[in-house]
C-alpha atoms as a PDB file:
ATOM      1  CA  UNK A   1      16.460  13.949  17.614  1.00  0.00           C
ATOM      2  CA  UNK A   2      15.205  14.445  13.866  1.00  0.00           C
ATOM      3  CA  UNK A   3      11.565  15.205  13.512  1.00  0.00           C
ATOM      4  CA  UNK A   4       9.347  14.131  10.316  1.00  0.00           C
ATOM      5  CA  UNK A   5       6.021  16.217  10.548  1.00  0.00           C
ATOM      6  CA  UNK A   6       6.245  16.883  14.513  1.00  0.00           C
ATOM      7  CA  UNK A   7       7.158  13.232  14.986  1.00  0.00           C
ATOM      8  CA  UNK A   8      10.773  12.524  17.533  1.00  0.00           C
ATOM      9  CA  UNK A   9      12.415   9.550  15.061  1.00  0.00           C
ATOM     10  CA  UNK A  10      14.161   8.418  18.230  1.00  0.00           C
ATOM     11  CA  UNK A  11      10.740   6.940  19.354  1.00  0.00           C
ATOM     12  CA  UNK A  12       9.658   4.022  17.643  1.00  0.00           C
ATOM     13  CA  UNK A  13       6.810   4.339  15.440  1.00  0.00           C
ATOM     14  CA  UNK A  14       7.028   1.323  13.359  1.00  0.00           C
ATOM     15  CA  UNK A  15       4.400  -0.970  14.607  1.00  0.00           C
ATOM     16  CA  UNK A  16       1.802   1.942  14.174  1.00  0.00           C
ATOM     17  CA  UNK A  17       2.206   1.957  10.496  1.00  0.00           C
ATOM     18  CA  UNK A  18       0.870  -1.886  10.017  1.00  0.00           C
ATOM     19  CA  UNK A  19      -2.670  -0.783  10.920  1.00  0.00           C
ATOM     20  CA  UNK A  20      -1.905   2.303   9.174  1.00  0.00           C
ATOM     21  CA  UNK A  21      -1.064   0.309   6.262  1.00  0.00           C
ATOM     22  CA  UNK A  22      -3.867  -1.706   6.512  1.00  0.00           C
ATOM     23  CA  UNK A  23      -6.273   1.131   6.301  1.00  0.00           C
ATOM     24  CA  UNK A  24      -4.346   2.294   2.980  1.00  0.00           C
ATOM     25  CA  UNK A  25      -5.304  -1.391   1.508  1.00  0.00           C
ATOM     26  CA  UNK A  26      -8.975  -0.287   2.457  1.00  0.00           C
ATOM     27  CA  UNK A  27      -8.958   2.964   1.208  1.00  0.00           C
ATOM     28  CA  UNK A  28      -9.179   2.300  -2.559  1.00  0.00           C
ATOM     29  CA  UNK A  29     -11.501  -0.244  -2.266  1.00  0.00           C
ATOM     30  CA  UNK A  30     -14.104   2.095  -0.443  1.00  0.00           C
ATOM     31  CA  UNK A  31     -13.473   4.491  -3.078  1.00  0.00           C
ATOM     32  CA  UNK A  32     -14.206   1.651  -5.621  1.00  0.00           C
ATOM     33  CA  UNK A  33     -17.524   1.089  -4.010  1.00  0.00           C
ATOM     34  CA  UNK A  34     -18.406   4.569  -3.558  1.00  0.00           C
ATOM     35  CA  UNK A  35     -18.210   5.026  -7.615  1.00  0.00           C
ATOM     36  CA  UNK A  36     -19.579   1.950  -8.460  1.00  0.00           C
ATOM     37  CA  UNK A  37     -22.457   2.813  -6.641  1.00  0.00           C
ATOM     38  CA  UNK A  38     -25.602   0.552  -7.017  1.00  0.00           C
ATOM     39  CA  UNK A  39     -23.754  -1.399  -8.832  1.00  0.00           C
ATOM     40  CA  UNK A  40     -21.908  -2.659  -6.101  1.00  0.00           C
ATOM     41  CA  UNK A  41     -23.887  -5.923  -4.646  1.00  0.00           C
ATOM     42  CA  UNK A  42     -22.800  -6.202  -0.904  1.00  0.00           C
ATOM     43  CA  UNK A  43     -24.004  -9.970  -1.229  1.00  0.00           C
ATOM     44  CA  UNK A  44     -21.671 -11.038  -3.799  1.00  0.00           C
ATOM     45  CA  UNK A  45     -18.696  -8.887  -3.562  1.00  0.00           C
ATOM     46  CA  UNK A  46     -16.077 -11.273  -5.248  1.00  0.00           C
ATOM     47  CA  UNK A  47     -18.309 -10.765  -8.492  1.00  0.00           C
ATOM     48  CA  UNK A  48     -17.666  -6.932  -8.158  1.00  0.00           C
ATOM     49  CA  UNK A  49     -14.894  -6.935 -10.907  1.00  0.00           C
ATOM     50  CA  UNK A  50     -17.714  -8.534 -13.761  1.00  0.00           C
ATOM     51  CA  UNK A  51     -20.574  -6.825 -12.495  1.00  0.00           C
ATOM     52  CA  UNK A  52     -18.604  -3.737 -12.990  1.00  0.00           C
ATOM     53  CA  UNK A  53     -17.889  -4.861 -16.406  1.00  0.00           C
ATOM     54  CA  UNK A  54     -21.517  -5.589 -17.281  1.00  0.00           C
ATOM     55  CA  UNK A  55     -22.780  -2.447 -16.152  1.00  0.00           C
ATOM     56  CA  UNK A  56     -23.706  -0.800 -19.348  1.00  0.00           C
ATOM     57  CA  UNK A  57     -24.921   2.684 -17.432  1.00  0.00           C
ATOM     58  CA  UNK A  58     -21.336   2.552 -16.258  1.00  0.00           C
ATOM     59  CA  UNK A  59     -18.858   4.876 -18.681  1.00  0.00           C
ATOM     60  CA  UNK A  60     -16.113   3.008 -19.771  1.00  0.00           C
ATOM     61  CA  UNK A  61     -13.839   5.363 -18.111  1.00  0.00           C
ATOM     62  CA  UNK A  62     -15.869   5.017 -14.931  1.00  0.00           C
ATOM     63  CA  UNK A  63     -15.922   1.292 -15.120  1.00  0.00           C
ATOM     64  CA  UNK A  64     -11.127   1.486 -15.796  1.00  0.00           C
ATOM     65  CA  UNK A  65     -11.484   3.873 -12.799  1.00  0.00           C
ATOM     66  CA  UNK A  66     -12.895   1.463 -10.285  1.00  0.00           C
ATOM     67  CA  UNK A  67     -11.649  -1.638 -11.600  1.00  0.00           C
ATOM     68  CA  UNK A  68      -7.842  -0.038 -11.488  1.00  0.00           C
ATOM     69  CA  UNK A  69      -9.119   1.317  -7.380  1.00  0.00           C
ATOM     70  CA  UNK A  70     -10.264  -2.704  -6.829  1.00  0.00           C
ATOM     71  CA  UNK A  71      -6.660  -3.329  -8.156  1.00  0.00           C
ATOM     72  CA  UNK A  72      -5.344  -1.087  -6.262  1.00  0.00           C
ATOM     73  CA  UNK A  73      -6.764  -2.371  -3.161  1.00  0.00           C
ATOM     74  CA  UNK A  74      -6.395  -5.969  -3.900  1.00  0.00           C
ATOM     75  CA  UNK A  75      -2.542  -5.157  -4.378  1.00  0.00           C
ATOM     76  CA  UNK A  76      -2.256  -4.009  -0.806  1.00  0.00           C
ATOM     77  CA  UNK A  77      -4.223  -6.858   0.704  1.00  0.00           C
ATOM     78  CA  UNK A  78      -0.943  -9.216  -0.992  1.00  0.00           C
ATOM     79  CA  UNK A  79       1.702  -7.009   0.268  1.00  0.00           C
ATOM     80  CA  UNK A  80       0.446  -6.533   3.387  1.00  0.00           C
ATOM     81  CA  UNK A  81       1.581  -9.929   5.287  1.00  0.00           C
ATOM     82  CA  UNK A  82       4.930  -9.426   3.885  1.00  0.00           C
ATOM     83  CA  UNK A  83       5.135  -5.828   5.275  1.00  0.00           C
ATOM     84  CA  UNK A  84       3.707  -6.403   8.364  1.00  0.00           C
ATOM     85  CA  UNK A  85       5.885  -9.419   8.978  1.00  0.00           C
ATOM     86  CA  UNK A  86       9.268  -7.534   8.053  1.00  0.00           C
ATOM     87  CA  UNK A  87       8.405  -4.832  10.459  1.00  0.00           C
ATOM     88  CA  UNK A  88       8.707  -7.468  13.424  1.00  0.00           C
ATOM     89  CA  UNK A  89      11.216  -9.366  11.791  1.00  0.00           C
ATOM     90  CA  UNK A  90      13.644  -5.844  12.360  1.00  0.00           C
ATOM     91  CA  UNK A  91      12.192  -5.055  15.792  1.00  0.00           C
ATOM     92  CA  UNK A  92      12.848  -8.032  16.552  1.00  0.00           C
ATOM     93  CA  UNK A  93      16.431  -7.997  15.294  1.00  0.00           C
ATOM     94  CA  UNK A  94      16.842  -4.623  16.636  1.00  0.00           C
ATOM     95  CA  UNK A  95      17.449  -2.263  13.892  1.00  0.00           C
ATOM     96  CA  UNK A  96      18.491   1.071  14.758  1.00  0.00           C
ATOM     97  CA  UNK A  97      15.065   2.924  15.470  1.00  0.00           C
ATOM     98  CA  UNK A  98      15.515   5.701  13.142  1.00  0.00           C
ATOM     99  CA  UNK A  99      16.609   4.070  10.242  1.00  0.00           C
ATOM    100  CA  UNK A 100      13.237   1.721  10.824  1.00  0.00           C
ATOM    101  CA  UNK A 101      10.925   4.723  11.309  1.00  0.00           C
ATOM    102  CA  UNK A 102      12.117   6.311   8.008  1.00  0.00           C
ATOM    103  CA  UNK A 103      11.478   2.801   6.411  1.00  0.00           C
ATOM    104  CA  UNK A 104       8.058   2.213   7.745  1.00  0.00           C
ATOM    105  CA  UNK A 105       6.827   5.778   6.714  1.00  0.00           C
ATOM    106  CA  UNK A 106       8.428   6.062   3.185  1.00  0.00           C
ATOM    107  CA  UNK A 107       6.172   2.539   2.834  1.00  0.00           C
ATOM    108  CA  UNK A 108       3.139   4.815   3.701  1.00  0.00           C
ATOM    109  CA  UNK A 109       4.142   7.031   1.546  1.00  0.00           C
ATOM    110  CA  UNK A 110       5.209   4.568  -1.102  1.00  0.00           C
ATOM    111  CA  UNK A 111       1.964   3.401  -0.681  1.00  0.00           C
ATOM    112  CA  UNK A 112       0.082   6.314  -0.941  1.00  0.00           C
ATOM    113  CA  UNK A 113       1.673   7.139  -4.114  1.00  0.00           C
ATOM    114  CA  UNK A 114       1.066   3.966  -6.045  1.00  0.00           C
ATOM    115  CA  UNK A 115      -2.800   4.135  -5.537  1.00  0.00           C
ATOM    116  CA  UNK A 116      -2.570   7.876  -6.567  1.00  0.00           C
ATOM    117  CA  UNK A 117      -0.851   6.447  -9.528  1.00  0.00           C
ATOM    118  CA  UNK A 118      -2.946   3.634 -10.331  1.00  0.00           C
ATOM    119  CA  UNK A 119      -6.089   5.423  -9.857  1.00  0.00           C
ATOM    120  CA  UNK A 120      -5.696   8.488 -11.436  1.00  0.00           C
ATOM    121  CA  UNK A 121      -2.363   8.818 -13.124  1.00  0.00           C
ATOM    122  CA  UNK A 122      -2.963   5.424 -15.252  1.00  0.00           C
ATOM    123  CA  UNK A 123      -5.741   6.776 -16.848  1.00  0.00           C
ATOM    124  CA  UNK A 124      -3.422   7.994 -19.019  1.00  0.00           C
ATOM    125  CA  UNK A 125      -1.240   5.748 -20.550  1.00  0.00           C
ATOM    126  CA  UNK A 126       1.820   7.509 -20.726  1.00  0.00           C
ATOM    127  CA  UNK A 127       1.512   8.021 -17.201  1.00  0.00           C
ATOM    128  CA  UNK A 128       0.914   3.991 -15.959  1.00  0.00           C
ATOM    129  CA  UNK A 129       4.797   3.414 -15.714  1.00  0.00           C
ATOM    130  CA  UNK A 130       5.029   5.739 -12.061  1.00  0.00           C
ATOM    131  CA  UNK A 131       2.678   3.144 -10.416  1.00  0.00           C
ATOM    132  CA  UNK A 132       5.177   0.881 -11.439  1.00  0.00           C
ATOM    133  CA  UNK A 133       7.760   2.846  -9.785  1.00  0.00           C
ATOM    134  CA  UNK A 134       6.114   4.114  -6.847  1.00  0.00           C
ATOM    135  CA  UNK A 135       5.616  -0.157  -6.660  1.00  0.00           C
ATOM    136  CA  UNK A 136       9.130  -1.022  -6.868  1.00  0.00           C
ATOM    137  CA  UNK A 137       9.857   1.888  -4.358  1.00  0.00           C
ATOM    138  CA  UNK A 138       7.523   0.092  -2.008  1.00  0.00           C
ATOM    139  CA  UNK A 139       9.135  -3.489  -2.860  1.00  0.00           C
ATOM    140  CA  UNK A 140      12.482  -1.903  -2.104  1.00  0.00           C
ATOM    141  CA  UNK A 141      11.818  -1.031   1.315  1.00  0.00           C
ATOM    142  CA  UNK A 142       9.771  -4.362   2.094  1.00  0.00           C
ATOM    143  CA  UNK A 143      13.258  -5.838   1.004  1.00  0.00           C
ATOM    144  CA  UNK A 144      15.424  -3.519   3.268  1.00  0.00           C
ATOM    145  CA  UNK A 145      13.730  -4.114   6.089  1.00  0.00           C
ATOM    146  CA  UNK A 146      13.922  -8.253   6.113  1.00  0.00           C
ATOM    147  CA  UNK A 147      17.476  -7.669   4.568  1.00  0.00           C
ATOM    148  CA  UNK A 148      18.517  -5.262   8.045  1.00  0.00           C
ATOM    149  CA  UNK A 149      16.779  -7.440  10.207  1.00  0.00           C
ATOM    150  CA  UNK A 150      18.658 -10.056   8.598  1.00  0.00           C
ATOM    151  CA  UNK A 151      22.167  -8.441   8.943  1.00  0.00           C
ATOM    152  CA  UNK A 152      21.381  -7.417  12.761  1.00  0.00           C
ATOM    153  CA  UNK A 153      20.605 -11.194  13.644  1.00  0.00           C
ATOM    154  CA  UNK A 154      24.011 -12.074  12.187  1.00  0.00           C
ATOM    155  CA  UNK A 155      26.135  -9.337  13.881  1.00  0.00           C
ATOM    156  CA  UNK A 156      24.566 -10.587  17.368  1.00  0.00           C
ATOM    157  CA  UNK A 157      25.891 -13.949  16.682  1.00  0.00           C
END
């Protein structure tokens, strides 16, 4: 029995973090909105990105700040299905419970991380590349898990 903040890894936990992840897609686009303020039209929000732009009583570091957050977000929303779909792709296939726990939750984590990074760290250049990484470090897991669901399938055959 290992424990992760309180949590029994020999439980499975796995299918908690898609909703989980979901909510982290959400997050930065709230904060987006919350910054933008009134210049966020609730009637037209696929126009948020050029209203933004437009908004000359927006700073210009204001207006990199929520357009990298709306980035942020709308780079969750296309990872999502993919994640989601791998975590019941190695349920299904049976991988060993632990090893898919500690998967699932360095995702979260990945995922936290990256809209840290994109939000706040890439405001200064130097900085940008650890979204990158904290991206690939999500990408790697989304890999492992279809690539361990894979490998069970073909040991039960």
């Amino acid at each position: 029995m290992s424990l992760i903040a309180g949590l029994d890894l020999s439980k499975n936990y796995s299918l908690f973090t898609v909703p989980a992840a979901f909510l982290l897609c959400m997050l930065p686009g709230a904060f987006a909105y919350s910054l933008a303020g009134k210049s966020f039209d609730p009637a037209n929000p696929r126009q948020f990105r050029a209203t933004i732009l437009a908004d000359e009583k927006l700073e210009k570091i204001q207006q990199q700040r929520i357009i990298r957050a709306q980035s942020a977000q709308e780079n969750g929303f296309e990872t999502i299905g993919l994640y989601a779909s791998g975590v019941l792709a190695a349920n299904y296939a049976g991988v060993d419970v632990r090893m898919l726990n500690l998967l699932t939750f360095g995702y979260l984590a990945s995922r936290v991380a990256y809209i840290f990074a994109y939000i706040v760290l890439c405001q200064n250049r130097k900085l940008a590349p650890v979204r990158s990484l904290c991206w690939a470090a999500g990408s790697a897991i989304l890999v492992s898990l279809w690539v361990m669901a894979g490998q069970n399938v073909n040991l039960k055959l």
